[in-house]
C-alpha atoms as a PDB file:
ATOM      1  CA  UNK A   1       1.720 -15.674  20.567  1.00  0.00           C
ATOM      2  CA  UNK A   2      -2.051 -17.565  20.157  1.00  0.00           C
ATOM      3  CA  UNK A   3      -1.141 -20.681  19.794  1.00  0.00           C
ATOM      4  CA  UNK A   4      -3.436 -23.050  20.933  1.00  0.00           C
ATOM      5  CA  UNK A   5      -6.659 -20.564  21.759  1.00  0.00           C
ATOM      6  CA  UNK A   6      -9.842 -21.618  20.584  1.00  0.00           C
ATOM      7  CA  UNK A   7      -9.950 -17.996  18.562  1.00  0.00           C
ATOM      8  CA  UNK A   8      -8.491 -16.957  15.561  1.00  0.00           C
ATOM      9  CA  UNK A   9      -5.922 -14.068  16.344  1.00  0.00           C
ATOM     10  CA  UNK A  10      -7.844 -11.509  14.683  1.00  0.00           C
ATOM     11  CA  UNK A  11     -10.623 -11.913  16.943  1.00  0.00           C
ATOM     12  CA  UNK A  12      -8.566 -12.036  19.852  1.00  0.00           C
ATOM     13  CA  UNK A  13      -6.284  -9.028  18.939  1.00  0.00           C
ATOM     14  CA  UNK A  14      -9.519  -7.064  17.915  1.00  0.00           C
ATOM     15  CA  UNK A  15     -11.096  -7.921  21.224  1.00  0.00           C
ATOM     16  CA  UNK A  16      -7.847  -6.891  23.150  1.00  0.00           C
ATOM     17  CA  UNK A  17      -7.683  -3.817  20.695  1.00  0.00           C
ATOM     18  CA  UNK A  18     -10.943  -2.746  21.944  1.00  0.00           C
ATOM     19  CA  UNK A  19     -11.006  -3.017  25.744  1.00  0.00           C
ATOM     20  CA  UNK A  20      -7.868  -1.027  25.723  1.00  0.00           C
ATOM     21  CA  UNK A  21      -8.847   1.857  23.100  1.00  0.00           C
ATOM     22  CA  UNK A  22     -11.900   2.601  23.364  1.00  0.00           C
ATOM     23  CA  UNK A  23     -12.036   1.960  27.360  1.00  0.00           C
ATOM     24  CA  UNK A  24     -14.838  -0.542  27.231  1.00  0.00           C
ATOM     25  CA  UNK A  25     -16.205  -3.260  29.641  1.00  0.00           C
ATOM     26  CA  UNK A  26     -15.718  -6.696  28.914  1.00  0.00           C
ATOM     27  CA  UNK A  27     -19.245  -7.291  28.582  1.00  0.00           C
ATOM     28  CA  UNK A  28     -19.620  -4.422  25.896  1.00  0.00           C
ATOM     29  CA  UNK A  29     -16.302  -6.114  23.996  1.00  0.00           C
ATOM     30  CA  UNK A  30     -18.966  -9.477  24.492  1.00  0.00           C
ATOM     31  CA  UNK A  31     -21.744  -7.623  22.752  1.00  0.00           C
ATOM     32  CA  UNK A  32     -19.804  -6.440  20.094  1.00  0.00           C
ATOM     33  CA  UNK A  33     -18.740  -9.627  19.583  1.00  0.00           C
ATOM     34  CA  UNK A  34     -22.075 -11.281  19.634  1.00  0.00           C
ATOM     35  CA  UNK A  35     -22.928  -8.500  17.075  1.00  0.00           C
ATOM     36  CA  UNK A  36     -20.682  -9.697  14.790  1.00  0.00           C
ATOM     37  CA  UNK A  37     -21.684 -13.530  15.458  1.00  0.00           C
ATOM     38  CA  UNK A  38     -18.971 -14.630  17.539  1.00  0.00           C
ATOM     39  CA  UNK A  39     -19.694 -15.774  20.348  1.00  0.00           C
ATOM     40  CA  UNK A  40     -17.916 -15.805  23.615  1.00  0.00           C
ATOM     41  CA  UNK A  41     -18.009 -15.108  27.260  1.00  0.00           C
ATOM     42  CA  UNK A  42     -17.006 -11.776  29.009  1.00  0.00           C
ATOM     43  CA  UNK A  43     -14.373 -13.715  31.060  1.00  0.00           C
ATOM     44  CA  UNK A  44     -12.743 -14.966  28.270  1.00  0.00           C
ATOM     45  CA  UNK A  45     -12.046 -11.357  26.944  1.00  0.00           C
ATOM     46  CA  UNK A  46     -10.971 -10.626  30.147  1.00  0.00           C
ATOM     47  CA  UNK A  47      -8.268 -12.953  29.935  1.00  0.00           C
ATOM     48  CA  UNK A  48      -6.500 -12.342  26.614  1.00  0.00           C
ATOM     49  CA  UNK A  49      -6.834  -8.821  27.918  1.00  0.00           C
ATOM     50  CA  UNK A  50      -4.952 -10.263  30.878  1.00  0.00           C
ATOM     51  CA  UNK A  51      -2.314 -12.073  28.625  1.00  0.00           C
ATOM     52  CA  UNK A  52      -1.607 -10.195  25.514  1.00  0.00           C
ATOM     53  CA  UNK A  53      -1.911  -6.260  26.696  1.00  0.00           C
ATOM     54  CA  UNK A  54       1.854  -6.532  27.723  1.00  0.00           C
ATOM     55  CA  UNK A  55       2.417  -7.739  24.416  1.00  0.00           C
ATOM     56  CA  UNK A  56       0.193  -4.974  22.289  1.00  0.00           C
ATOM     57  CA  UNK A  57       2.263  -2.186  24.402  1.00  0.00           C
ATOM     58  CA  UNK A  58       5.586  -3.846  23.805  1.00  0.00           C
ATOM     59  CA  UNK A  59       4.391  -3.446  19.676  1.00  0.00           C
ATOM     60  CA  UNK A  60       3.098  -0.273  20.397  1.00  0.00           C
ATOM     61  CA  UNK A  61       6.066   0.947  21.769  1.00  0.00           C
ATOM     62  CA  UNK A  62       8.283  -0.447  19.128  1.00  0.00           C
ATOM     63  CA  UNK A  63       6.528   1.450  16.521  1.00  0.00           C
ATOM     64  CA  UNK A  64       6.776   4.283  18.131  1.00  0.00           C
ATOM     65  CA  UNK A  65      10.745   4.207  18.635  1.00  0.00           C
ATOM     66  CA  UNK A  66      11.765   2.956  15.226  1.00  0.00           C
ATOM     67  CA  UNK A  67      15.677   3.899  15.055  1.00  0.00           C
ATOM     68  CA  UNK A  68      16.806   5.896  11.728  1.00  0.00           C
ATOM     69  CA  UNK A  69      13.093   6.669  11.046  1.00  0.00           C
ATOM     70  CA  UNK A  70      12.921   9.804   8.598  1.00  0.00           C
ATOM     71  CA  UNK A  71       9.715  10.647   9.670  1.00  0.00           C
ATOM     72  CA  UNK A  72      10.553  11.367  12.716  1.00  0.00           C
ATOM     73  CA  UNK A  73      12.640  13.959  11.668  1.00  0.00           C
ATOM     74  CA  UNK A  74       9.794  15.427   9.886  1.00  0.00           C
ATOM     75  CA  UNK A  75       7.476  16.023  12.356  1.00  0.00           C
ATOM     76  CA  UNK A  76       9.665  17.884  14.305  1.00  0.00           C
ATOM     77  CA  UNK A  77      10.023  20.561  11.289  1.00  0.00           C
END
């Protein structure tokens, strides 16, 4: 899934994770970034936003719907 980018995956999934959570600007996901001494461009994050947010929803969604799951069951108690 990120092979061949520049970025380790955690920085890219935590970048991602970021701009879709907490509804913030690519520039802001930059700062924080920065803040944290990586650095890279705003246009970059809006990229792997562009590629990988299909694949964080398909995950998400998976979790969600986890056949036999007992704690599903649970919660509706």
């Amino acid at each position: 899934m990120f092979a061949g980018y520049r970025f380790p995956r955690e920085v890219i999934a935590v970048a991602v994770r970021w701009y879709l959570r907490y509804g913030l600007s690519y520039r802001d996901v930059e700062d924080l970034l920065a803040e944290r001494g990586v650095t890279v461009d705003h246009v970059t994050v809006y990229r792997w936003v562009q590629r990988f947010t299909p694949e964080f929803i398909e995950a998400a969604r998976l979790c969600r719907h986890v056949p036999g799951d007992a704690g599903s069951s649970m919660r509706r108690m």
